[in-house]
N, C-alpha and C. Protein backbone atom coordinates (compact mmCIF):
# COMPACT_ATOMS: atom_id res chain seq x y z
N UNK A 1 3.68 -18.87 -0.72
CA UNK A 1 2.69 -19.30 0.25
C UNK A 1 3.36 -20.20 1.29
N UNK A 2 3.26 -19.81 2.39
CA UNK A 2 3.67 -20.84 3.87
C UNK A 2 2.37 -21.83 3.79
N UNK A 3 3.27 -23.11 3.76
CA UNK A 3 1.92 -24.62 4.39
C UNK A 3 1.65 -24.69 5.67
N UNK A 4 0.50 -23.95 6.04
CA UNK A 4 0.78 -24.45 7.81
C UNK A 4 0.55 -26.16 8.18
N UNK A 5 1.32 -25.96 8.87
CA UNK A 5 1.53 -27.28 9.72
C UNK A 5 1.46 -27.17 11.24
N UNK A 6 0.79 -28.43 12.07
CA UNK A 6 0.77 -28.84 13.30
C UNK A 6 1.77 -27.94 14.18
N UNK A 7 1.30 -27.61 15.09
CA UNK A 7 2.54 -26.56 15.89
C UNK A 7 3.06 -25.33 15.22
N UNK A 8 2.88 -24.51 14.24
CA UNK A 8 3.37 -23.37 14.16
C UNK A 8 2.33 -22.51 14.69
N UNK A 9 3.03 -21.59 15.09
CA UNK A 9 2.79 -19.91 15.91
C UNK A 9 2.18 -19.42 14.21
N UNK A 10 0.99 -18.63 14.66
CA UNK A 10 0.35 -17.80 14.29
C UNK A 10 -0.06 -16.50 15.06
N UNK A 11 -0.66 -15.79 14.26
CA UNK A 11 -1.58 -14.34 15.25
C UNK A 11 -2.94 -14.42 14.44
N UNK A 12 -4.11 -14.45 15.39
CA UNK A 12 -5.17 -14.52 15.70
C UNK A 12 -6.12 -13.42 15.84
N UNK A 13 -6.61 -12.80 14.67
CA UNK A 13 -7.75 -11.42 15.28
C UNK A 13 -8.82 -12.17 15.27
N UNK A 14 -9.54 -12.12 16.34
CA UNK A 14 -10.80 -12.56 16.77
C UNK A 14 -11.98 -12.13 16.24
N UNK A 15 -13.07 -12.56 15.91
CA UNK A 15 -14.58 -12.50 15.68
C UNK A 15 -14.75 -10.82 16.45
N UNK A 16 -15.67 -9.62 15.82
CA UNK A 16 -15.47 -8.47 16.43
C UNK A 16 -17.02 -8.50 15.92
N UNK A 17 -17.64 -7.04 16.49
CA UNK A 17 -18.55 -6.60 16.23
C UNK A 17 -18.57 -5.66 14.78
N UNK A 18 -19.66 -5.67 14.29
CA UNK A 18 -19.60 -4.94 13.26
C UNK A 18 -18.75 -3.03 13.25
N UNK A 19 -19.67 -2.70 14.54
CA UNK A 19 -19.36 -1.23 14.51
C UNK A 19 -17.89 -1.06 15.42
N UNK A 20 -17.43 -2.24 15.81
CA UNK A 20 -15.84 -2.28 16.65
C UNK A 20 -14.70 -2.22 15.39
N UNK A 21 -13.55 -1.96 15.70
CA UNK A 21 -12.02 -2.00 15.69
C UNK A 21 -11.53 -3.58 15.30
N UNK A 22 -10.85 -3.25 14.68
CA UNK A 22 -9.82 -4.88 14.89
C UNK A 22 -9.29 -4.69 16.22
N UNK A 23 -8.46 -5.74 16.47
CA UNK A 23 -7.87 -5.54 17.80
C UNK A 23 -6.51 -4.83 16.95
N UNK A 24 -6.09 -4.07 17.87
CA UNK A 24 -4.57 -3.42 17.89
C UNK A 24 -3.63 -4.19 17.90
N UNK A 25 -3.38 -5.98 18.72
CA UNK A 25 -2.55 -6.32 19.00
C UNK A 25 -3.69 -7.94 18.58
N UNK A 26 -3.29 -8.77 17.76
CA UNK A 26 -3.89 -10.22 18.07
C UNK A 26 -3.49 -10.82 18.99
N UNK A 27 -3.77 -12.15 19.04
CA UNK A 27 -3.59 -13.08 20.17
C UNK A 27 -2.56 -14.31 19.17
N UNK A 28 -1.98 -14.47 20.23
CA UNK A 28 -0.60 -15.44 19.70
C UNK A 28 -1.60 -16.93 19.95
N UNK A 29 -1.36 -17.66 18.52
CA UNK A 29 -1.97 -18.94 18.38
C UNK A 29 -1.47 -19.91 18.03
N UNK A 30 -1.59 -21.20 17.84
CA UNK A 30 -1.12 -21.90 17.48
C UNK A 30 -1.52 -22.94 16.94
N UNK A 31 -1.13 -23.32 15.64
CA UNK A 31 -1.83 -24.84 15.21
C UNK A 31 -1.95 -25.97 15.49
N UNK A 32 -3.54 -26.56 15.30
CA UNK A 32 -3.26 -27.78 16.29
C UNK A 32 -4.35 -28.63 15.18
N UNK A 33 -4.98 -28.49 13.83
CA UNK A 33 -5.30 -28.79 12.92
C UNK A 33 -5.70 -28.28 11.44
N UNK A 34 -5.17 -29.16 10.76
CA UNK A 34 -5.26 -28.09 9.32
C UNK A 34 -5.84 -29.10 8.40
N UNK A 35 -6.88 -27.99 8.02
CA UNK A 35 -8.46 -28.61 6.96
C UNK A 35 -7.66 -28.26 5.25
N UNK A 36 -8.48 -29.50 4.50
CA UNK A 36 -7.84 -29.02 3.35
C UNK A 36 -8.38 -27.68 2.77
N UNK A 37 -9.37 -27.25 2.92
CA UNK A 37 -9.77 -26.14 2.40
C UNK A 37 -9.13 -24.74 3.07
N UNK A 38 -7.57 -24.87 3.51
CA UNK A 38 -6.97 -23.51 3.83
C UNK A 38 -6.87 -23.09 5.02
N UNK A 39 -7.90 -23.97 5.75
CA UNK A 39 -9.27 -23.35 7.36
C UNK A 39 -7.76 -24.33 8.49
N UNK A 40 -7.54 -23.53 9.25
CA UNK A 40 -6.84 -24.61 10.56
C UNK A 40 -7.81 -24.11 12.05
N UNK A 41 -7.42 -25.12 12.32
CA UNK A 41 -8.18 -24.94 14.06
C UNK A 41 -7.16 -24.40 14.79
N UNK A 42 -7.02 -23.74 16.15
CA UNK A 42 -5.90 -23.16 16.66
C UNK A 42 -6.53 -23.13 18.27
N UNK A 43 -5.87 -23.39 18.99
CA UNK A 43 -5.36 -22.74 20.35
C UNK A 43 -4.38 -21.63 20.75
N UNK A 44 -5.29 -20.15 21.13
CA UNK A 44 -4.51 -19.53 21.54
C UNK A 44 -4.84 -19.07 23.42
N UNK A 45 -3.92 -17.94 23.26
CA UNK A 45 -3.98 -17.40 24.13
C UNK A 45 -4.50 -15.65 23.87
N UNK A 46 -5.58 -15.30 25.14
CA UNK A 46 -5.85 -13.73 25.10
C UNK A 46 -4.80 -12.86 25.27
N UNK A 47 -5.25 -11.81 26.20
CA UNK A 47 -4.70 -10.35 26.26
C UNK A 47 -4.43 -10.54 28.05
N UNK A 48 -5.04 -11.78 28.32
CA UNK A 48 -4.90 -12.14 30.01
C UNK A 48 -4.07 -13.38 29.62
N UNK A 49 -3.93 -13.83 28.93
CA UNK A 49 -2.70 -15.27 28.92
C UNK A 49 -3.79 -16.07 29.27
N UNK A 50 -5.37 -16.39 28.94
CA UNK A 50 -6.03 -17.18 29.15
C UNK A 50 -5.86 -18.01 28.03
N UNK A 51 -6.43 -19.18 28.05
CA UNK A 51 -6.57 -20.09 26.79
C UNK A 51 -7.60 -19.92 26.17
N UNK A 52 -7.95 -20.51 24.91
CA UNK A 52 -9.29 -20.42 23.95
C UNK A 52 -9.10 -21.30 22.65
N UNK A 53 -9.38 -21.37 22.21
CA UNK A 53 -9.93 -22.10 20.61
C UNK A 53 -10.60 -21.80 19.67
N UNK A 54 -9.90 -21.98 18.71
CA UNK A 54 -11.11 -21.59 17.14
C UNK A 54 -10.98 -23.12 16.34
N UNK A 55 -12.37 -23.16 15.85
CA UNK A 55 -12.06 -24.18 14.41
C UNK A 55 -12.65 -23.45 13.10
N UNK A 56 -11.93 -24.19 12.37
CA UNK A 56 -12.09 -23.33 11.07
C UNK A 56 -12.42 -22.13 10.17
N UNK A 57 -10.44 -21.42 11.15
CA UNK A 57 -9.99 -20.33 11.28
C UNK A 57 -9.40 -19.79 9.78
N UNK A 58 -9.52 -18.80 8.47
CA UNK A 58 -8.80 -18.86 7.58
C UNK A 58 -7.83 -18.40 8.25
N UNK A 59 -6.99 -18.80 7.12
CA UNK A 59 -5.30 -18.45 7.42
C UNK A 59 -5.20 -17.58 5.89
N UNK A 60 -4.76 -16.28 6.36
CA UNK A 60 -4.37 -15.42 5.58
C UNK A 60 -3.32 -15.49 4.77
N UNK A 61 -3.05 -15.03 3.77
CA UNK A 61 -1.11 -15.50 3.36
C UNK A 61 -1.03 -13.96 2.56
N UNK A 62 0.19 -13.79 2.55
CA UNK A 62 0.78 -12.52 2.14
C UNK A 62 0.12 -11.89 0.62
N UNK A 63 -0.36 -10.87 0.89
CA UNK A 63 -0.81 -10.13 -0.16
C UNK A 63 -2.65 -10.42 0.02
N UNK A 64 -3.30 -11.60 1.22
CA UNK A 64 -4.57 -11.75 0.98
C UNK A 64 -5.22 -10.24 2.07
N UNK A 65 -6.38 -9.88 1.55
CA UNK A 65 -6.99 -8.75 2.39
C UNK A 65 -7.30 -9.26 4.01
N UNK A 66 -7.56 -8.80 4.66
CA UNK A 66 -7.97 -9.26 5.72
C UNK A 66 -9.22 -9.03 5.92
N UNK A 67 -10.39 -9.81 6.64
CA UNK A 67 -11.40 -9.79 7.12
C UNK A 67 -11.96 -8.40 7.68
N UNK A 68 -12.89 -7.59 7.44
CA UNK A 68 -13.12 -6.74 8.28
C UNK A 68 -14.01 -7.07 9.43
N UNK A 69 -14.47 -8.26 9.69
CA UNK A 69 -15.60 -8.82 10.45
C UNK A 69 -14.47 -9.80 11.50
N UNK A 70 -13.08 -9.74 11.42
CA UNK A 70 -12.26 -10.68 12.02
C UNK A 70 -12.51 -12.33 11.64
N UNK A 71 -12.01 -12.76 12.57
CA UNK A 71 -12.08 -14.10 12.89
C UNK A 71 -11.51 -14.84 10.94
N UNK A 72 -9.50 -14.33 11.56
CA UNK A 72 -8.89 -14.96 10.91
C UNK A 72 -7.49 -15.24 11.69
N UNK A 73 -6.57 -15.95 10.67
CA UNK A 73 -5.27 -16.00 11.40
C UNK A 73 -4.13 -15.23 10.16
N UNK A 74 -2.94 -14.96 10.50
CA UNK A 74 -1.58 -14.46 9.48
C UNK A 74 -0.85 -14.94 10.36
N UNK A 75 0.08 -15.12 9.24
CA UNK A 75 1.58 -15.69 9.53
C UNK A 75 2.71 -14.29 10.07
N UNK A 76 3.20 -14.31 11.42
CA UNK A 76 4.25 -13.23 12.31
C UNK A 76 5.18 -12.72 10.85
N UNK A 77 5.07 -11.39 10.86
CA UNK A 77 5.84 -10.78 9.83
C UNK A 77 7.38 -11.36 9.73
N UNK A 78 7.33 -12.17 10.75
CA UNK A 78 9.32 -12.83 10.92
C UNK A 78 8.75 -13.95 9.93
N UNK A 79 7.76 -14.82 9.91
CA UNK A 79 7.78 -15.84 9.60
C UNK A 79 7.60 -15.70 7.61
N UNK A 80 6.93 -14.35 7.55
CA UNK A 80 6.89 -13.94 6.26
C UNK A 80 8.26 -13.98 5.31
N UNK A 81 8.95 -13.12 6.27
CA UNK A 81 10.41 -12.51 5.59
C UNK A 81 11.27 -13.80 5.82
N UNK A 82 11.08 -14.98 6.30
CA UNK A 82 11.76 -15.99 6.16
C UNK A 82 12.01 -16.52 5.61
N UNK A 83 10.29 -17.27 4.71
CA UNK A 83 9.56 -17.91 3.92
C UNK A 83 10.28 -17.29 2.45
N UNK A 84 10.26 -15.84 2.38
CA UNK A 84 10.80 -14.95 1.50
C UNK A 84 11.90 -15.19 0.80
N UNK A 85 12.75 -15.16 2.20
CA UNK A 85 14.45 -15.48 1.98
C UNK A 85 14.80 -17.33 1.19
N UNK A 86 14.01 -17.85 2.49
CA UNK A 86 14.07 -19.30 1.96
C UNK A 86 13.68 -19.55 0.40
N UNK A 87 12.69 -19.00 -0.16
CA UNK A 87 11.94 -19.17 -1.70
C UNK A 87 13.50 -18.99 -2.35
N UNK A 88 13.85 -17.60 -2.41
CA UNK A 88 15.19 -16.77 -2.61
C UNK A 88 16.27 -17.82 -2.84
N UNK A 89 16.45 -18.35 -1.86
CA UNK A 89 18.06 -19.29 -1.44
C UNK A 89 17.34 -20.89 -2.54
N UNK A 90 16.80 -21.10 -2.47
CA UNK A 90 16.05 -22.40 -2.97
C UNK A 90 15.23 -22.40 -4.48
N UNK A 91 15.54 -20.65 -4.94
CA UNK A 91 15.41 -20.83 -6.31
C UNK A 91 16.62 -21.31 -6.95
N UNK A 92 16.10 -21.93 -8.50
CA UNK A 92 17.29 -22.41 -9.22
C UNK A 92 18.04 -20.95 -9.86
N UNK A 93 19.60 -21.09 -9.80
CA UNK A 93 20.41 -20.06 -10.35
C UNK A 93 20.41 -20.14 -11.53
N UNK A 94 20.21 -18.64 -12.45
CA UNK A 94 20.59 -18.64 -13.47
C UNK A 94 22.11 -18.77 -14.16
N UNK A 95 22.10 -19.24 -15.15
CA UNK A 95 23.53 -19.39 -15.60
C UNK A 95 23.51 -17.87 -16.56
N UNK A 96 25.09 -17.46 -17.23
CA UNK A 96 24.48 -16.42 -18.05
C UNK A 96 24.23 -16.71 -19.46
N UNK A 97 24.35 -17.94 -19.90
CA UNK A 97 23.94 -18.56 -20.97
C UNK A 97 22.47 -18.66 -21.31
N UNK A 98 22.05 -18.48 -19.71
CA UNK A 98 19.87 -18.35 -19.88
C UNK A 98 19.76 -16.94 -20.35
């Protein structure tokens, strides 16, 4: 699981209509408060480079389903395979005596 924190980049699918699509492409967001219950608030940007805001946005984490009604956030598949590697490098080594 990634902790979000203040200032990291997220992606943003927005609140949709029932009988609509996810969006094809989210909106690049960013954290700017994080609730203990999982929920962060975010400033992003649209599909015009306008600004906008959500509060108490879930934040998805790897392996959770996604919303079919939108209005969530996930962590950039770079930031996944990072998190990944880092767990990886920062587990303890086995000896062959274990």
């Amino acid at each position: 699981m990634i902790q979000p924190t203040i200032g990291r980049i997220v992606w943003f699918q927005p609140a949709k209509k029932e009988d609509e699509p996810l969006r094809d492409q989210p909106f690049a967001a960013q954290v700017a408060y994080v609730h203990d219950d999982g929920t962060i608030n975010i400033g992003y940007l649209n599909e015009n480079g306008e600004n906008g805001s959500a509060i108490r946005v879930p934040l998805l984490q790897e392996g959770d389903d996604t919303l079919a009604g939108g209005y969530f956030t996930i962590w950039m598949p770079y930031q996944v395979q990072a998190a990944a590697k880092d767990a990886v490098a920062t587990s303890p080594k086995k000896t062959k005596a274990e």
